[in-house]
Protein backbone atom coordinates (compact mmCIF):
# COMPACT_ATOMS: atom_id res chain seq x y z
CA UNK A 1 -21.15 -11.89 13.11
CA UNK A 2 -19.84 -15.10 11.43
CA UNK A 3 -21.04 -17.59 15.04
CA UNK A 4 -21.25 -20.85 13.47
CA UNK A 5 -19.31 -20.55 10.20
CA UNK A 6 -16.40 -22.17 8.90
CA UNK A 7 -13.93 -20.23 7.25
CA UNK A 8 -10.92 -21.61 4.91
CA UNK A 9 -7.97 -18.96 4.58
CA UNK A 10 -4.72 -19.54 2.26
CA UNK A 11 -1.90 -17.47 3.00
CA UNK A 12 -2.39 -17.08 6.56
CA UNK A 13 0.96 -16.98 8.05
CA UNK A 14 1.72 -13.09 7.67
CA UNK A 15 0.74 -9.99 6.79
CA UNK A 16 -2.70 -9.42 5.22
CA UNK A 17 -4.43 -13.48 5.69
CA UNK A 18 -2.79 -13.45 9.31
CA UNK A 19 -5.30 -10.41 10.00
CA UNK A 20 -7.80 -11.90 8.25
CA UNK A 21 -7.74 -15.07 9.61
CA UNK A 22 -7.81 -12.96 13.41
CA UNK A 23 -10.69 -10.85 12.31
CA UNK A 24 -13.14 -13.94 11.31
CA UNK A 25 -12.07 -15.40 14.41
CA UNK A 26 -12.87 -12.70 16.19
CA UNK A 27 -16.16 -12.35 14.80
CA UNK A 28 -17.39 -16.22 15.63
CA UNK A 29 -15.77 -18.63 12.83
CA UNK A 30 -13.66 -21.42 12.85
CA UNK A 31 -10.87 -20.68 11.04
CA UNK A 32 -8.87 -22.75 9.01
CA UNK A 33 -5.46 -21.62 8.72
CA UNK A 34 -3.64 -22.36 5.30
CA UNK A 35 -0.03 -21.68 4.12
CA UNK A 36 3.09 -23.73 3.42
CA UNK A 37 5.10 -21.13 5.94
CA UNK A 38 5.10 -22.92 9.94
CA UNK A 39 3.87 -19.52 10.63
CA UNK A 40 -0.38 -20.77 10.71
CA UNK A 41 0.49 -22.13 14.27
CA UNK A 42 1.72 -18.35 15.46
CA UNK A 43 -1.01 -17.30 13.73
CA UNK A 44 -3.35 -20.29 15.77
CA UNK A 45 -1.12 -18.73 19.08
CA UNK A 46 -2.19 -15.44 18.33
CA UNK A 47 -5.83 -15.96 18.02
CA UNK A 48 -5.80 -18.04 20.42
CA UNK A 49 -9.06 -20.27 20.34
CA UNK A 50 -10.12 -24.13 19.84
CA UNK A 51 -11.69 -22.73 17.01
CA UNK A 52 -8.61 -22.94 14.95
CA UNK A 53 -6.99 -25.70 12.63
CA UNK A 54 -3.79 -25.01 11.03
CA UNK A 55 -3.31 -27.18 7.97
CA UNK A 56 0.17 -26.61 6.54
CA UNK A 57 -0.83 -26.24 2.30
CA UNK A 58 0.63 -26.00 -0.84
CA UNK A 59 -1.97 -24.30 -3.33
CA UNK A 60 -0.20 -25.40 -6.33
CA UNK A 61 -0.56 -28.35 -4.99
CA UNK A 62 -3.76 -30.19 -5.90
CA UNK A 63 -3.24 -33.39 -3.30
CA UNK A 64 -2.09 -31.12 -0.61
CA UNK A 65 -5.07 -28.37 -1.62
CA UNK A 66 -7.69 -31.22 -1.03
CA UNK A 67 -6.17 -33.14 1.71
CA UNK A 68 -6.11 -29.34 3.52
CA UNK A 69 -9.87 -28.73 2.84
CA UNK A 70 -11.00 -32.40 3.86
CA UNK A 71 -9.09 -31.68 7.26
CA UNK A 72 -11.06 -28.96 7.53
CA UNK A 73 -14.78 -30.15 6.52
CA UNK A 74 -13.64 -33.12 8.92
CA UNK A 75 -12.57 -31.08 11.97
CA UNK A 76 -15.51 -28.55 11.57
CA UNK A 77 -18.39 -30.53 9.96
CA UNK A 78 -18.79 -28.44 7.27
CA UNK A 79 -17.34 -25.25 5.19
CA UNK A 80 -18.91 -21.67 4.39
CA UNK A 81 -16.66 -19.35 3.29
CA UNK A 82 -13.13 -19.67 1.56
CA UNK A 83 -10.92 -16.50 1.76
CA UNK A 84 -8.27 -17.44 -1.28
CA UNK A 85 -5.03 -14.63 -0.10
CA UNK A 86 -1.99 -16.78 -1.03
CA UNK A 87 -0.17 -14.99 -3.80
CA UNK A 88 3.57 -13.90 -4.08
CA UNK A 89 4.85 -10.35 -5.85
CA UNK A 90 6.82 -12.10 -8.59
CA UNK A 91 9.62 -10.54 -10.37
CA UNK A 92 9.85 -6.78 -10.58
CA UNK A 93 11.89 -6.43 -14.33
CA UNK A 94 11.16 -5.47 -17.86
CA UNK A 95 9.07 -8.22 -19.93
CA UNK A 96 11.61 -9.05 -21.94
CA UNK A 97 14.38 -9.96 -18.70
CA UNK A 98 11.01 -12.24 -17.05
CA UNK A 99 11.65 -15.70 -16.97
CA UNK A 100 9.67 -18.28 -17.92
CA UNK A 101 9.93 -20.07 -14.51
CA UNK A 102 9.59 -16.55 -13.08
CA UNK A 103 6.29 -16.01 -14.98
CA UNK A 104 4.67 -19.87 -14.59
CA UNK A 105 5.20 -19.42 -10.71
CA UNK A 106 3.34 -16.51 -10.04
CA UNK A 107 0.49 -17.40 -12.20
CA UNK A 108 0.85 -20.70 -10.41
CA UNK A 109 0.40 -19.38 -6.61
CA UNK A 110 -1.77 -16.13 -7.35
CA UNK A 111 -4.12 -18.20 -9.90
CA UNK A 112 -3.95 -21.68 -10.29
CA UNK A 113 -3.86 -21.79 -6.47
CA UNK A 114 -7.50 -20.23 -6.25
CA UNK A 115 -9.00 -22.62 -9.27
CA UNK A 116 -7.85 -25.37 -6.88
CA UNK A 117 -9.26 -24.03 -3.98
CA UNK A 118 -12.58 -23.15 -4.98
CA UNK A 119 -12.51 -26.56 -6.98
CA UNK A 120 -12.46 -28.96 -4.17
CA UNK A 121 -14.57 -26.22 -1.81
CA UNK A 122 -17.37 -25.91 -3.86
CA UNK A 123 -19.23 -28.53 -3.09
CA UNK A 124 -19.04 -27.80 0.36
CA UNK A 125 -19.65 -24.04 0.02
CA UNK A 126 -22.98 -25.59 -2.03
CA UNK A 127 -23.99 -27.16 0.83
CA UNK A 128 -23.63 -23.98 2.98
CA UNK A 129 -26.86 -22.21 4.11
CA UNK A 130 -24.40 -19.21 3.79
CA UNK A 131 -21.74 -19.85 0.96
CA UNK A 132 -18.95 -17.21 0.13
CA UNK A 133 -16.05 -16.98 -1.54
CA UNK A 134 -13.28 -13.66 -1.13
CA UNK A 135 -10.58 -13.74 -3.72
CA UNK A 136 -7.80 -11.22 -2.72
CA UNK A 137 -6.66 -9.76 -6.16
CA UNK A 138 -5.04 -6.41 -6.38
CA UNK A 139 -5.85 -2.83 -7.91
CA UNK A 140 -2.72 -4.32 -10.15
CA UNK A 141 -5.36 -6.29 -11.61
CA UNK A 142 -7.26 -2.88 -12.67
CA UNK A 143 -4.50 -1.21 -13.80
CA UNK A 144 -0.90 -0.94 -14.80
CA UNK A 145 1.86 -1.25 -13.09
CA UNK A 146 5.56 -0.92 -14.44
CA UNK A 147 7.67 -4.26 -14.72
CA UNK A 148 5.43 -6.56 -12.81
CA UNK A 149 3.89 -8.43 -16.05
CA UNK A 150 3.14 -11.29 -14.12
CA UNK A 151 1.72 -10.42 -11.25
CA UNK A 152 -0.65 -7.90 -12.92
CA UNK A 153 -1.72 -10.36 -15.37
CA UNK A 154 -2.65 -12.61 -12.17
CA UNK A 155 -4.55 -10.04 -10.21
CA UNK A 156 -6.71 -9.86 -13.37
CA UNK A 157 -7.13 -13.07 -14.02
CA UNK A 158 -8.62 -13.56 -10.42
CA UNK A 159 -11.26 -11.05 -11.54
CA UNK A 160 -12.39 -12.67 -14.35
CA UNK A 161 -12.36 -15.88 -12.40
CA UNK A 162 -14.44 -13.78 -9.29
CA UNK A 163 -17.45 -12.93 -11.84
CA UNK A 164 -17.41 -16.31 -13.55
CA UNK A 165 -17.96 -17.96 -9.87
CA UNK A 166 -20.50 -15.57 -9.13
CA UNK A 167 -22.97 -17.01 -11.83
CA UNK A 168 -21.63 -20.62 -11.38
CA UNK A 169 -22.33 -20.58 -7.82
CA UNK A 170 -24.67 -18.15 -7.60
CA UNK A 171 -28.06 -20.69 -8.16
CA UNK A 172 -26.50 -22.47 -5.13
CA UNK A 173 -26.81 -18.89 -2.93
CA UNK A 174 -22.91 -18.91 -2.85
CA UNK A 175 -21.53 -14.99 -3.09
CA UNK A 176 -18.33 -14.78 -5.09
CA UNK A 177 -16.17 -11.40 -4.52
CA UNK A 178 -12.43 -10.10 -5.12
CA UNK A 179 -11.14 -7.05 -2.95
CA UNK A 180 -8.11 -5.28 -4.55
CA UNK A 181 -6.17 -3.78 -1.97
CA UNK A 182 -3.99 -1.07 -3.02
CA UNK A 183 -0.36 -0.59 -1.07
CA UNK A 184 -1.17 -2.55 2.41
CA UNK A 185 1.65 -0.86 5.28
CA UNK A 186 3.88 -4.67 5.94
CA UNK A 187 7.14 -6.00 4.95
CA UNK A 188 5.83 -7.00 1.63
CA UNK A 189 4.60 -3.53 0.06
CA UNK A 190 8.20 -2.20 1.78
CA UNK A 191 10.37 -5.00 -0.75
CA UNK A 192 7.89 -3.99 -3.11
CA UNK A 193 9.01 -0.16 -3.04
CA UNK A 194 12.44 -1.06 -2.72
CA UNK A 195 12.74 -3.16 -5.79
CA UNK A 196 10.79 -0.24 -8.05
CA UNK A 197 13.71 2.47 -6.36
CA UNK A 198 16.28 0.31 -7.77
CA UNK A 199 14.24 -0.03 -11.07
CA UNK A 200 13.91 3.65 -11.29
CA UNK A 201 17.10 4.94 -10.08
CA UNK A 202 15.34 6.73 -6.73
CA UNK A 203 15.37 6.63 -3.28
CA UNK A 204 12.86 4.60 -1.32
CA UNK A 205 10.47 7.77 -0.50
CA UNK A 206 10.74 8.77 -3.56
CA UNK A 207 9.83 5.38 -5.51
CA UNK A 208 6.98 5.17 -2.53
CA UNK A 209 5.39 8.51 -3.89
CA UNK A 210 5.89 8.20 -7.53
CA UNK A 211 4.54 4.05 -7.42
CA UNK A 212 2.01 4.04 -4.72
CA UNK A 213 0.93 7.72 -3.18
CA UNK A 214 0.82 9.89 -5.59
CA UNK A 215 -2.09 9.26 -7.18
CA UNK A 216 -4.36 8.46 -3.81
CA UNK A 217 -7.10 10.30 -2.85
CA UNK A 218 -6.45 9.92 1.02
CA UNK A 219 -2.50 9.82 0.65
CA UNK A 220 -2.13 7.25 2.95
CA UNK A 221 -1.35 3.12 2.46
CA UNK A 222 -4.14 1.06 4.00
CA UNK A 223 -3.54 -1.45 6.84
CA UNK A 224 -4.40 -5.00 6.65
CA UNK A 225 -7.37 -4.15 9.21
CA UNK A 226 -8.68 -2.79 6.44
CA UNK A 227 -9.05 -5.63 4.38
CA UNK A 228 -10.38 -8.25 6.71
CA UNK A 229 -13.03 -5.91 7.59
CA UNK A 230 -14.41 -6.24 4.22
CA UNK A 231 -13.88 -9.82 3.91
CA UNK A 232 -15.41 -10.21 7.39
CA UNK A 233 -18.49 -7.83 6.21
CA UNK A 234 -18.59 -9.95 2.56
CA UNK A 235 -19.17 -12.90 4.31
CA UNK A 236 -21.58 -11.90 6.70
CA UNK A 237 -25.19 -11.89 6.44
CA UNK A 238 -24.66 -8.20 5.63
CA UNK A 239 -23.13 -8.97 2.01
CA UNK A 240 -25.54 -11.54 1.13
CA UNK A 241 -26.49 -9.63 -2.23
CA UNK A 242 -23.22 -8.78 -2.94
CA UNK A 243 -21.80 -10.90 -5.62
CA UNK A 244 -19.22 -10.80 -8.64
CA UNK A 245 -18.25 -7.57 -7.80
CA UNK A 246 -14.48 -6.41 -7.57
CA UNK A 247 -13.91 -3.95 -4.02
CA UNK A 248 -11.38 -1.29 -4.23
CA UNK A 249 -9.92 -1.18 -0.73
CA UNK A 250 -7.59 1.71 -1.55
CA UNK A 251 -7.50 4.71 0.10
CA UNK A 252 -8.97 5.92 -3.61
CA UNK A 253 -5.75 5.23 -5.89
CA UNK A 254 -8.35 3.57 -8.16
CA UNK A 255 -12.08 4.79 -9.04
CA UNK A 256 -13.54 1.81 -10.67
């Protein structure tokens, strides 16, 4: 259970940080809801609780980042855990058709945006008698995959920023994780598929099992469930001693 903890979650108006942001709730936090999209108040409807605070955020945004996080230490009187999910696909194309713009954005949202999250939470997650930190990064960041440059060479940049918090924070008792889902079932995996069909000439079943199933141990795409549970069991008491590591929530497409 997370009763009494204060939880700080980007990219929780859909898909994957919407669940997350239910499943802390559900197990006893306050939840700060984070995302530029006006959909952190149906998230805040849907979980229903006073112990929400939707704080409409830019993460590439430094002023807006710590203006969001102050809101939160404010409402709350204090911050524990910061679950950093914002992130966008980027362009699916061959390196060499990649914009810059194309290229600075993604790094921007799926990287930069964590640096200045963790940047202006860490002294609060010091302070914490129970510190953590979940970056969401992607099996993408373990391994290849075909005309998405820039969001692969995100994913593993949040890895190498995961292990480098882990020893930074570490002496303070802060835990520093990443959890790289594999294909998550939503809207966003579907425009996902769709764009590597047209890259590949195939229908959308077919891109689905050359891209994302073919290769899985269990044959089946995970559901967002599925990744809060781990953040929710990360942050817990139960994942104290579990720190700098990178989580493989797959359904086994990758085995390291």
């Amino acid at each position: 259970m997370l009763t009494g903890q204060t939880a700080f979650v980007t990219g929780a108006s859909q898909g994957i940080g919407r669940q997350i942001a239910i499943t802390l709730a559900a197990e006893g936090a306050n939840v700060a809801l984070a995302a530029r999209s006006d959909g952190i108040y149906e998230t805040e409807e849907m979980i229903d609780s006073d112990a929400t605070l939707a704080v409409e955020t830019d993460v590439t945004d430094e002023a807006s980042v710590e203006s969001s996080i102050e809101a939160t230490v404010d409402e709350f009187g204090g911050l524990d855990v910061v679950v950093n999910n914002a992130g966008i696909a980027g362009p699916t194309a061959p390196i060499e058709e990649v914009t810059v713009e194309e290229w600075q954005q993604t790094l921007d949202v799926n990287l930069m945006g964590m640096f200045l999250t963790v940047k202006h939470a860490s002294p609060h997650l010091r302070a914490s008698d129970r510190g953590s930190v979940v970056n969401i990064s992607s099996i993408s960041g373990k391994r290849p995959l075909e005309s998405r440059t820039p969001y692969t060479a995100s994913k593993m940049g949040v890895i190498g920023l995961t292990r480098t918090l882990a020893f930074e924070l570490g002496d303070d008792d802060v835990t520093a994780n990443a959890i790289c889902p594999g294909a998550v079932r939503g809207e966003r995996i579907n425009n996902v598929i769709e764009n590597q069909a047209e890259q590949l000439g195939v229908t959308f079943e077919e891109a689905k099992r050359q891209v994302i199933t073919k290769d899985m141990a269990l044959d089946d795409i995970v559901d967002p469930e599925d990744v809060a549970d781990m953040v929710a069991y990360l942050a817990s008491d139960h994942g104290q001693h579990i720190t700098g590591q990178d989580i493989s929530v797959d359904s086994g497409a990758t085995w390291y």
